[in-house]
N, C-alpha and C. Protein backbone atom coordinates (compact mmCIF):
# COMPACT_ATOMS: atom_id res chain seq x y z
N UNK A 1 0.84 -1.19 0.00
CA UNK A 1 0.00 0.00 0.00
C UNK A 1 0.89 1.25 0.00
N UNK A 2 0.93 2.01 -1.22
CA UNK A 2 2.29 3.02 -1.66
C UNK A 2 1.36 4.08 -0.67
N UNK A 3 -0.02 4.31 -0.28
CA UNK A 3 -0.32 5.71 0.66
C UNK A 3 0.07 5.25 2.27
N UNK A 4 0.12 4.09 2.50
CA UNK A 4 0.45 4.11 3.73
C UNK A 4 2.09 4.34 4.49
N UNK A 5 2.80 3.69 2.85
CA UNK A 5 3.84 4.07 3.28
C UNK A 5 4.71 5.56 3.27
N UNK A 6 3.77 6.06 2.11
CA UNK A 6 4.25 7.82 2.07
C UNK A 6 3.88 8.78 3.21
N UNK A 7 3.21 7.98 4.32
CA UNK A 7 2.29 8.58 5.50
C UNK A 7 3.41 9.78 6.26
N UNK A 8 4.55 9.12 6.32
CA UNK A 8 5.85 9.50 7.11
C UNK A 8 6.01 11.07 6.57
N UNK A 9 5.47 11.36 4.94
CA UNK A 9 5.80 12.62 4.19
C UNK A 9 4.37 13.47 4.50
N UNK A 10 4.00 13.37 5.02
CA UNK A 10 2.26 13.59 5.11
C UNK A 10 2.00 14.75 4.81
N UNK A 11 2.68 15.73 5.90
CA UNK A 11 2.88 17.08 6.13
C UNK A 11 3.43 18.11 5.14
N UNK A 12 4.35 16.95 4.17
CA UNK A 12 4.80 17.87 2.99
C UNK A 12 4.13 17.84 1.62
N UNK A 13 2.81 16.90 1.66
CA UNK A 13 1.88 17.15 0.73
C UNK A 13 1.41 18.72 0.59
N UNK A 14 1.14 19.06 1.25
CA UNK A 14 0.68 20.67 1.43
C UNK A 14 1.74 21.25 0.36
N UNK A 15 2.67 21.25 0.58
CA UNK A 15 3.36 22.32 -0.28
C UNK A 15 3.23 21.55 -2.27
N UNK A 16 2.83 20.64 -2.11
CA UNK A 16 2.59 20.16 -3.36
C UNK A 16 1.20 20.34 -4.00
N UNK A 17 1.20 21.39 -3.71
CA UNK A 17 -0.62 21.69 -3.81
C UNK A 17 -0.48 22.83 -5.66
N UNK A 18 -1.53 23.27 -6.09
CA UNK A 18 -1.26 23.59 -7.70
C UNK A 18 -1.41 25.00 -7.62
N UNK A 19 -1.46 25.66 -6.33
CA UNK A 19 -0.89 27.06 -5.93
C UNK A 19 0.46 27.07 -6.24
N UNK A 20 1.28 26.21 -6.19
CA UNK A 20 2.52 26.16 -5.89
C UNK A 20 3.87 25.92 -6.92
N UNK A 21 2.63 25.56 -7.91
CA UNK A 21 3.37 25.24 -9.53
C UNK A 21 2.50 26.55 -10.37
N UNK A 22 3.12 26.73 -11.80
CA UNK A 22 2.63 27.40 -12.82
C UNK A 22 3.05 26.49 -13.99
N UNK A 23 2.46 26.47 -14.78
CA UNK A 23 2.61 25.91 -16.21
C UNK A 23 3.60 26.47 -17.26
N UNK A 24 4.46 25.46 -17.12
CA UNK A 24 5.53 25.58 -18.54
C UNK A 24 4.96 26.14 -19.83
N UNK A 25 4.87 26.86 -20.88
CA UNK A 25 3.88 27.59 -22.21
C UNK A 25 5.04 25.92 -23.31
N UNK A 26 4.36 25.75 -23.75
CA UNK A 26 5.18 24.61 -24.90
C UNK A 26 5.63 23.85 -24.71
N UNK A 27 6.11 22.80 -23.23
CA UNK A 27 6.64 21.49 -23.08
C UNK A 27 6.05 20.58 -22.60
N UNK A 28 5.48 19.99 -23.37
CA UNK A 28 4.65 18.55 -23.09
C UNK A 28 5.61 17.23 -22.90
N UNK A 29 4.86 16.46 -22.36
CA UNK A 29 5.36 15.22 -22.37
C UNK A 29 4.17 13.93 -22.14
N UNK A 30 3.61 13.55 -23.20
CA UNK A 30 2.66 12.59 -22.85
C UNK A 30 1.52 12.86 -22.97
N UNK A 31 1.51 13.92 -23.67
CA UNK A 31 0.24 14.84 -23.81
C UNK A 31 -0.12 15.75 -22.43
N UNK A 32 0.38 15.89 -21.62
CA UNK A 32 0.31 16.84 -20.43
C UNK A 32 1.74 17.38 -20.51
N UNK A 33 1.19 19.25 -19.93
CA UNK A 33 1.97 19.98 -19.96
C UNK A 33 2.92 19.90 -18.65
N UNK A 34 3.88 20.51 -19.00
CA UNK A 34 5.27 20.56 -17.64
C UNK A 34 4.79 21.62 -16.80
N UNK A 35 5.22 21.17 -15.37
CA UNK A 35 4.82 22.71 -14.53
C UNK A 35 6.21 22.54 -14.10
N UNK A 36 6.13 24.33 -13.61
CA UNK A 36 7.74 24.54 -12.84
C UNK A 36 6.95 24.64 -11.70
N UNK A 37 7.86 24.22 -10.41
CA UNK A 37 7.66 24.45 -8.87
C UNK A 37 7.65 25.71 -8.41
N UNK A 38 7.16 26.50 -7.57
CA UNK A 38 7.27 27.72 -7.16
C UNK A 38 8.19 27.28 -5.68
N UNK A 39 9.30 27.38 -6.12
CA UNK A 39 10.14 26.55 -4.82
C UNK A 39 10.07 27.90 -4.03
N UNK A 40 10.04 29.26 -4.24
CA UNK A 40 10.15 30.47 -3.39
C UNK A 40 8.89 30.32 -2.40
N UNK A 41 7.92 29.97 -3.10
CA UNK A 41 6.59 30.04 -2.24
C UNK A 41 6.95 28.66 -1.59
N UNK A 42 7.34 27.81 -1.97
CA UNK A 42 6.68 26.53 -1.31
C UNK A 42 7.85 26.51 0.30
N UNK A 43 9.47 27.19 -0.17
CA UNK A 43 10.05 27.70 1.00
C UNK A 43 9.59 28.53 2.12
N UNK A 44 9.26 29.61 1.50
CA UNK A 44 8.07 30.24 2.74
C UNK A 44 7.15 29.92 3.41
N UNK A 45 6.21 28.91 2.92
CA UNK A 45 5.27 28.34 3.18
C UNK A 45 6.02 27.39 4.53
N UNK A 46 7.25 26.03 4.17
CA UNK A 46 7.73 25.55 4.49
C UNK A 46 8.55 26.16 6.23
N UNK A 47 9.27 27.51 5.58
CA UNK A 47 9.68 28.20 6.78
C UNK A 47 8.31 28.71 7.54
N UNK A 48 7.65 29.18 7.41
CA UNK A 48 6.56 29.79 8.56
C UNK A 48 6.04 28.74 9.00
N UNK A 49 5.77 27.61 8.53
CA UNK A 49 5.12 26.33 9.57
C UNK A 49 6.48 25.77 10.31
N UNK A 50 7.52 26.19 10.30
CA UNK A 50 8.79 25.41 11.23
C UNK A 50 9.10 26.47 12.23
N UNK A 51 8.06 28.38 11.78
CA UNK A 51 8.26 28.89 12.75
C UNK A 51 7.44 28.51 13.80
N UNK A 52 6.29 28.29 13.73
CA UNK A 52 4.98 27.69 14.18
C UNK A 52 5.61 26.76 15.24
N UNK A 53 6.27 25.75 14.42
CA UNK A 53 6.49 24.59 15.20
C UNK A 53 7.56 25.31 16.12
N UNK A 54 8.44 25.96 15.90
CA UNK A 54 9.69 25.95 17.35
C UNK A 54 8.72 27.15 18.31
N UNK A 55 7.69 27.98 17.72
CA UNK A 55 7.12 29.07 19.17
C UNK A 55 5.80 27.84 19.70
N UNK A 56 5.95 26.93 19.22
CA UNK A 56 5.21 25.86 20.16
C UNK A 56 6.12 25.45 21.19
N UNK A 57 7.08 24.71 20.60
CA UNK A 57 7.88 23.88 21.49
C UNK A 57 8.33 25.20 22.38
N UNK A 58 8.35 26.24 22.29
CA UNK A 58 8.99 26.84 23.22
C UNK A 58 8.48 27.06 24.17
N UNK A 59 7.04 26.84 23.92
CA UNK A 59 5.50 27.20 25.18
C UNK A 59 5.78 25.24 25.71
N UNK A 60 6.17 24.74 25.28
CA UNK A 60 6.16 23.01 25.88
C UNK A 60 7.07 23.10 27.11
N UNK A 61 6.90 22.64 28.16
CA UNK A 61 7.59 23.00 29.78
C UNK A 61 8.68 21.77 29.92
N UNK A 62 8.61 21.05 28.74
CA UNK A 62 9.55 19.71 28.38
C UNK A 62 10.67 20.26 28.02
N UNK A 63 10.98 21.53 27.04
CA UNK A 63 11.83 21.72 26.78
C UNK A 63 12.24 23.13 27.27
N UNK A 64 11.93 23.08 28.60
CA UNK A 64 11.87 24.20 29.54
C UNK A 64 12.64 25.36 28.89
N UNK A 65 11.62 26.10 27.82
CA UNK A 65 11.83 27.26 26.99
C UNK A 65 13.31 27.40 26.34
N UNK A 66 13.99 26.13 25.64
CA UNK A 66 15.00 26.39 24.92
C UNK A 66 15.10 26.16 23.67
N UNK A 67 15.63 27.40 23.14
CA UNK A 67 15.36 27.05 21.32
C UNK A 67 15.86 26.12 21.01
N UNK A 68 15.66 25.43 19.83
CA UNK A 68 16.85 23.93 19.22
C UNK A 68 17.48 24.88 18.79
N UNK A 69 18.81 23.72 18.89
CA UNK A 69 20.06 24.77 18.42
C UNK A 69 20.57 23.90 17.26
N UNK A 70 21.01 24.52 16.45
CA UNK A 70 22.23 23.86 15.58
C UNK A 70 23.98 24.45 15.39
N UNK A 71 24.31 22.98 15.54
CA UNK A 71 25.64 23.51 15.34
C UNK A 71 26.00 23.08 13.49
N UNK A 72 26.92 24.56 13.18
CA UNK A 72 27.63 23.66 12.26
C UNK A 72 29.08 24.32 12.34
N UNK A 73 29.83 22.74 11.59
CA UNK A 73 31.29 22.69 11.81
C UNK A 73 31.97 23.08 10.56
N UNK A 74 32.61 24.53 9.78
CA UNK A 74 33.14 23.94 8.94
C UNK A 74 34.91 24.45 9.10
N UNK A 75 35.94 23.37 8.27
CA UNK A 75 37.10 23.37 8.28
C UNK A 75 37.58 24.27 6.98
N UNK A 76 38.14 24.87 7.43
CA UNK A 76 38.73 26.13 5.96
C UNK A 76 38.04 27.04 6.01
N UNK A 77 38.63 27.56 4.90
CA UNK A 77 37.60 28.57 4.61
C UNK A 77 37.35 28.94 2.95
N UNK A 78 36.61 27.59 2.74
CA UNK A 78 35.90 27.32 1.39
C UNK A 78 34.80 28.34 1.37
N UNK A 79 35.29 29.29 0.42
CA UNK A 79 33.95 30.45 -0.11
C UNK A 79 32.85 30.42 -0.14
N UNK A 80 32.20 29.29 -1.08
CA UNK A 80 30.52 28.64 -1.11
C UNK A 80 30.40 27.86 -0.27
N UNK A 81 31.33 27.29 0.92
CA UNK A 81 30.66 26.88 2.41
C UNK A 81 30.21 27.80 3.20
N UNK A 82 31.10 28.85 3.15
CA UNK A 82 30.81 30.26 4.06
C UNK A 82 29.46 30.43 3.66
N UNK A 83 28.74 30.72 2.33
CA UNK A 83 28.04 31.66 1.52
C UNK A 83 27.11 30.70 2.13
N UNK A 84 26.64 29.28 1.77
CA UNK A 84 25.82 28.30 2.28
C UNK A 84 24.96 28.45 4.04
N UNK A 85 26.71 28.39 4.27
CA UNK A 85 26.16 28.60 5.80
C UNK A 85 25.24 30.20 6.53
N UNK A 86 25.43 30.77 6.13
CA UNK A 86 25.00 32.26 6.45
C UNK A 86 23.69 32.06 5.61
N UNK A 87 23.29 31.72 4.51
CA UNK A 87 21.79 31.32 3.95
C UNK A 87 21.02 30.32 5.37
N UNK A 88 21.78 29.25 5.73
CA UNK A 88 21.42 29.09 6.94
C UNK A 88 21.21 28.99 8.23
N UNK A 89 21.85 29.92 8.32
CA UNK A 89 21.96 30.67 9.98
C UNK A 89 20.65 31.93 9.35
N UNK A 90 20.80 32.65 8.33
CA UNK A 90 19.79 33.11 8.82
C UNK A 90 18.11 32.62 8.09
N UNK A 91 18.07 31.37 7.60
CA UNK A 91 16.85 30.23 7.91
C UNK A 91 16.69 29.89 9.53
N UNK A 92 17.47 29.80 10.03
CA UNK A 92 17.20 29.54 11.39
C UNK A 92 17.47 30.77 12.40
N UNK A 93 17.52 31.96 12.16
CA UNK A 93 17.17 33.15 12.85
C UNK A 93 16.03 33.35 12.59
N UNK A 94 15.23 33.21 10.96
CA UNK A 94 14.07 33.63 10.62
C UNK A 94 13.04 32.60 11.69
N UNK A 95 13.49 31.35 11.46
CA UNK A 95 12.29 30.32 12.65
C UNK A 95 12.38 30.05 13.76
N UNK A 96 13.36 31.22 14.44
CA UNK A 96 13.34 31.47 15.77
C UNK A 96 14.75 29.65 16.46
N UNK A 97 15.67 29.61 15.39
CA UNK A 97 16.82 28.42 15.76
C UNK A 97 17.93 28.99 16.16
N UNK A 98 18.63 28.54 17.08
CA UNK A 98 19.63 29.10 17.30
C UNK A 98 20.77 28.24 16.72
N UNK A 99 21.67 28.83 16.00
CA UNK A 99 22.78 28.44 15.14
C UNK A 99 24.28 28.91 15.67
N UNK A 100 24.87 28.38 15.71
CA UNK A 100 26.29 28.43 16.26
C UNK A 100 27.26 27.56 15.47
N UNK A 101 27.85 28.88 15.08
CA UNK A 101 29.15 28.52 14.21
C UNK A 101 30.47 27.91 14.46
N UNK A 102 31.10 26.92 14.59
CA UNK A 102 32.10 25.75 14.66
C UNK A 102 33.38 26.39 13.68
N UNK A 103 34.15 27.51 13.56
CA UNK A 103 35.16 27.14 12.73
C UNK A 103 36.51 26.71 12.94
N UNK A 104 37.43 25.64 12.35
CA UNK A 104 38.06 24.52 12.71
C UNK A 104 39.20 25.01 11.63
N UNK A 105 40.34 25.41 11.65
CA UNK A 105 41.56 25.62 10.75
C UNK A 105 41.77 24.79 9.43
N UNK A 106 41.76 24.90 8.62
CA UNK A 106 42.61 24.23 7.68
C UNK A 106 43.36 23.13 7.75
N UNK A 107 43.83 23.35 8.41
CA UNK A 107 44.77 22.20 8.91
C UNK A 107 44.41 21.45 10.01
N UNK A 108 43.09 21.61 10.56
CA UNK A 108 42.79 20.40 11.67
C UNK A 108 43.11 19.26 11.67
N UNK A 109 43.33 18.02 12.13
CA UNK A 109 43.39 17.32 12.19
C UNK A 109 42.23 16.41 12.46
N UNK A 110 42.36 14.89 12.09
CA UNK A 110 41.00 14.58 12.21
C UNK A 110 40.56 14.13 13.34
N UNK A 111 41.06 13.97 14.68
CA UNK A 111 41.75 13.57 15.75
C UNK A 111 40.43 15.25 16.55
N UNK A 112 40.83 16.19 16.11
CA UNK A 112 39.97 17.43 16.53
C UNK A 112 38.94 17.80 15.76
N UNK A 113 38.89 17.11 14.83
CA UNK A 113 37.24 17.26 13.90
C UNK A 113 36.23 16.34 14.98
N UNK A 114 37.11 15.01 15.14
CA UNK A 114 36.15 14.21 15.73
C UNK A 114 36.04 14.63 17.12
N UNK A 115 36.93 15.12 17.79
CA UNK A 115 36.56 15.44 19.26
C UNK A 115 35.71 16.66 19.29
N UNK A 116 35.42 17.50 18.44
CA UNK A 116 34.85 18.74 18.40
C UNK A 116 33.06 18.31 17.63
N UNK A 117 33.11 17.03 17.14
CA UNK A 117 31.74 16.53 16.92
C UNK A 117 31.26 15.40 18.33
N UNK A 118 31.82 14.78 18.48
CA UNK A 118 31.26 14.37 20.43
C UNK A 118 31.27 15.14 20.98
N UNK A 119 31.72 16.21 21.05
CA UNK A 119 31.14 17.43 22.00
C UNK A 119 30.11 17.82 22.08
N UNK A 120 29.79 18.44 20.64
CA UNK A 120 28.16 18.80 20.33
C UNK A 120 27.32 17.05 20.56
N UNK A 121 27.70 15.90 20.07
CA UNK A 121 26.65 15.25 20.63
C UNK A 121 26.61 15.09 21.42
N UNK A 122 27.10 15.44 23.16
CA UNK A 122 26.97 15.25 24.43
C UNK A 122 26.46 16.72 24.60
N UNK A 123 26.42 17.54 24.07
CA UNK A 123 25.75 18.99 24.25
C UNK A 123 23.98 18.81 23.90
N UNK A 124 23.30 18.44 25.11
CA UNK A 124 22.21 18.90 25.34
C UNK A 124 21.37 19.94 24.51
N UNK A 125 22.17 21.00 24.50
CA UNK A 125 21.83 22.07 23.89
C UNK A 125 21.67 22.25 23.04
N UNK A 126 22.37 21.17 21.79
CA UNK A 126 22.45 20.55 20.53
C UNK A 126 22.18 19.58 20.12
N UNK A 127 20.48 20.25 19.09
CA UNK A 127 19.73 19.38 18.23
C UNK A 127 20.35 18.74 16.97
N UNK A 128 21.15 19.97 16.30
CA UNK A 128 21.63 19.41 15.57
C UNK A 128 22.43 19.79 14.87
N UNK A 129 23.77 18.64 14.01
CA UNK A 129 24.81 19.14 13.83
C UNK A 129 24.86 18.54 12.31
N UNK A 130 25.91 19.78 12.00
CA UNK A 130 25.93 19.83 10.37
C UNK A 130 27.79 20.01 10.21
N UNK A 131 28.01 18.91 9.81
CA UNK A 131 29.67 19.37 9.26
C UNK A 131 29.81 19.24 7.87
N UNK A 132 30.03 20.60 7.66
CA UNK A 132 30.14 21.54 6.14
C UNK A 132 31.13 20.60 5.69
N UNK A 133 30.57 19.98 4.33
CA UNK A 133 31.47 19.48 3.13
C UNK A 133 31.13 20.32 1.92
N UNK A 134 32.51 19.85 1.32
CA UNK A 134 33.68 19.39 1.39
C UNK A 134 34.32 19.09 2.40
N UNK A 135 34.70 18.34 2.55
CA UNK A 135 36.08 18.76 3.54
C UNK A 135 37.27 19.18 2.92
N UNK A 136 38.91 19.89 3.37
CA UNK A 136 39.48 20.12 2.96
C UNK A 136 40.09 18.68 2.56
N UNK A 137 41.19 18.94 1.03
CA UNK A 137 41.88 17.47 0.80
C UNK A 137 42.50 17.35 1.68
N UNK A 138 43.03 15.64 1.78
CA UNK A 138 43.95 15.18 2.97
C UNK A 138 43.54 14.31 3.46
N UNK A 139 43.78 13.99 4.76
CA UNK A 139 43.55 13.46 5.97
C UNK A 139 41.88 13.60 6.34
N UNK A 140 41.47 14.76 5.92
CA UNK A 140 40.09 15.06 6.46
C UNK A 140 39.01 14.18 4.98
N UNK A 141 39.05 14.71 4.15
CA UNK A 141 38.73 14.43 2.97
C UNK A 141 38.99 12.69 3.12
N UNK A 142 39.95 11.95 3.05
CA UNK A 142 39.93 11.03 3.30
C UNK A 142 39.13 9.99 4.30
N UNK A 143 38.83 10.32 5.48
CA UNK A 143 37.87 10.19 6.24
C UNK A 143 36.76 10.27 6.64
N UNK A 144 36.03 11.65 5.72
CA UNK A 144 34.88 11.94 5.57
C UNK A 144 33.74 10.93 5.88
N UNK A 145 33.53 9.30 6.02
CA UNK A 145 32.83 8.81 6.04
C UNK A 145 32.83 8.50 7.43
N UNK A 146 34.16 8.29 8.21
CA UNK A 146 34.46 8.08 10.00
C UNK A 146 33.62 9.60 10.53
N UNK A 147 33.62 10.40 9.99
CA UNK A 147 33.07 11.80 10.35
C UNK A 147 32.03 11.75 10.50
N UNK A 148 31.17 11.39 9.33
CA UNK A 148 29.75 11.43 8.87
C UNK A 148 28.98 10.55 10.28
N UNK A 149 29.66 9.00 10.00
CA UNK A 149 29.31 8.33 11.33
C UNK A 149 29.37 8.69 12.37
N UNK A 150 30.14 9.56 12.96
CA UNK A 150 30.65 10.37 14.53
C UNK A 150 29.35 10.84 14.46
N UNK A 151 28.90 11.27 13.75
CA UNK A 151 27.64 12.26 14.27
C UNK A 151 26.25 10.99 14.59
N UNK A 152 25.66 11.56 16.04
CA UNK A 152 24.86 10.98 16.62
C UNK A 152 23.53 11.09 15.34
N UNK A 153 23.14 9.96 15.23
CA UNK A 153 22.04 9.73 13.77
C UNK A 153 20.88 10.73 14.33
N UNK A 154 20.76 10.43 15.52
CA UNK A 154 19.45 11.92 15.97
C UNK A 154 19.69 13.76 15.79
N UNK A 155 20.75 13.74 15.68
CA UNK A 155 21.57 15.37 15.56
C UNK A 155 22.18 15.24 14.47
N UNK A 156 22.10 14.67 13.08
CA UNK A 156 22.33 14.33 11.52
C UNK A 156 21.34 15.37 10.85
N UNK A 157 21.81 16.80 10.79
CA UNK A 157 20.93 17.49 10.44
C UNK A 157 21.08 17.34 8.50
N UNK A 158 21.97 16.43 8.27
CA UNK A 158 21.78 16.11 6.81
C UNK A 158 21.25 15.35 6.07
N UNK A 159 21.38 14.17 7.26
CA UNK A 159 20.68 12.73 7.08
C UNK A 159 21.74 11.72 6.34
N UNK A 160 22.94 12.03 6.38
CA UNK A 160 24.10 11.53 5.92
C UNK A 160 24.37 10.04 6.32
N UNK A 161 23.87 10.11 7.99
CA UNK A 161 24.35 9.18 8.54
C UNK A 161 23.98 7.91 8.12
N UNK A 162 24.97 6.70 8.21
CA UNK A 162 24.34 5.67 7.21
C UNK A 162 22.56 5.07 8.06
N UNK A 163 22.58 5.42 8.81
CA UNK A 163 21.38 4.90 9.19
C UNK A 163 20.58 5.29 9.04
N UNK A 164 20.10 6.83 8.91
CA UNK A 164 19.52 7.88 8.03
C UNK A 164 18.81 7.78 7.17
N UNK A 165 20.34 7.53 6.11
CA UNK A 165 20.17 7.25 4.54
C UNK A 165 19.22 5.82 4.08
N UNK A 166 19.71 5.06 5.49
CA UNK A 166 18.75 3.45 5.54
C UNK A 166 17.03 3.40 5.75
N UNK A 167 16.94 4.89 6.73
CA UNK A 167 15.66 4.71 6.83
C UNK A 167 14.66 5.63 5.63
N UNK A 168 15.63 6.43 5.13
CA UNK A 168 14.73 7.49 4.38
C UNK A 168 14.74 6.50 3.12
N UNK A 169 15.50 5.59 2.64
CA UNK A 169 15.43 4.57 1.69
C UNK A 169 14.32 3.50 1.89
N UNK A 170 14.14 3.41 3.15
CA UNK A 170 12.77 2.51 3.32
C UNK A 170 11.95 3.59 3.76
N UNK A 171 11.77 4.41 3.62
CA UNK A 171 10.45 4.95 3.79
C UNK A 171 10.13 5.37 5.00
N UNK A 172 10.77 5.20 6.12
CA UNK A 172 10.69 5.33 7.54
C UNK A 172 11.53 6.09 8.10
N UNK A 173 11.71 7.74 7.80
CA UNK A 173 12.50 8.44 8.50
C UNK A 173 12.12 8.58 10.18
N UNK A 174 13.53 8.72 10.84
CA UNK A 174 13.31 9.23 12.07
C UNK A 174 13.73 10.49 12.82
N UNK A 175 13.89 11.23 11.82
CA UNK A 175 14.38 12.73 11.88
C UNK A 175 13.36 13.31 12.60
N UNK A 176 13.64 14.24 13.39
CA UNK A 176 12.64 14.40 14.48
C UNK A 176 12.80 16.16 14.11
């Protein structure tokens, strides 16, 4: 039963609604026309219900009024990682997330990549963690997959982690 198992996406039917597309003028395929996505609207749409959701949780006495936080880690200082990250720090200023920036030398070692990612997963405070790839070549680059795994599969704000990748492949994410 393909609706029971898409149940997990439920919430993101909404943004697939025909507000949200416009019609291609001349490209058919099959006798029906192509639509383009209105990915601007369907982002907004997307961001104001995740603001919704964190000024809930913040009224919840469970999470005795603390924003989720994210960390992210990145090594260097790769141009379009910078540019990336600041698009999302301020996605998560706009929905009320608190974001905290990790930057790690060039030359780290992987020895302090990994001790600087068990940190944040023993940090309470941290929902979730994102280590900016690329990594630099080397030692780091080489390892990238011991990295990916370091990160606790519940604070995998990429979904990288192989267990992640296992459940969103069956249909059963547990991204919270």
């Amino acid at each position: 039963d393909l609706e029971a198992k898409s149940e997990p996406y439920s919430e993101y039917n909404n943004y697939y609604k025909p507000g949200n597309f416009r019609e291609q003028a001349g490209i058919e395929e099959n006798g029906e026309k192509g639509r383009i996505i209105d990915g601007k609207k369907i982002s907004a749409d997307i961001r104001a219900n995740l603001k919704k959701q964190v000024e809930s949780r913040m009224e919840d006495s469970a999470y005795v009024s603390r924003k989720p936080g994210l960390v992210v880690i990145l090594v260097g200082e790769n141009p379009a990682s910078k540019v990336y990250i600041r698009q999302k720090q301020r996605a998560c200023t706009e929905v009320g997330i608190e974001s905290t920036l990790i930057t790690l030398p060039v030359d780290c070692t992987l020895e302090k990549l990994l001790q600087t990612v068990d940190d944040q997963n023993n940090d309470n405070a941290v929902d979730g963690i994102l280590v900016q790839l690329p990594l630099p070549a080397g030692e780091l680059n080489d390892n990238v997959r011991e990295v990916i795994e370091r990160i606790n599969p519940s604070k995998d704000v990429d979904g990288f982690h192989p267990s992640n990748l296992g459940s969103l492949v069956s249909r059963a994410p547990t991204m919270r």
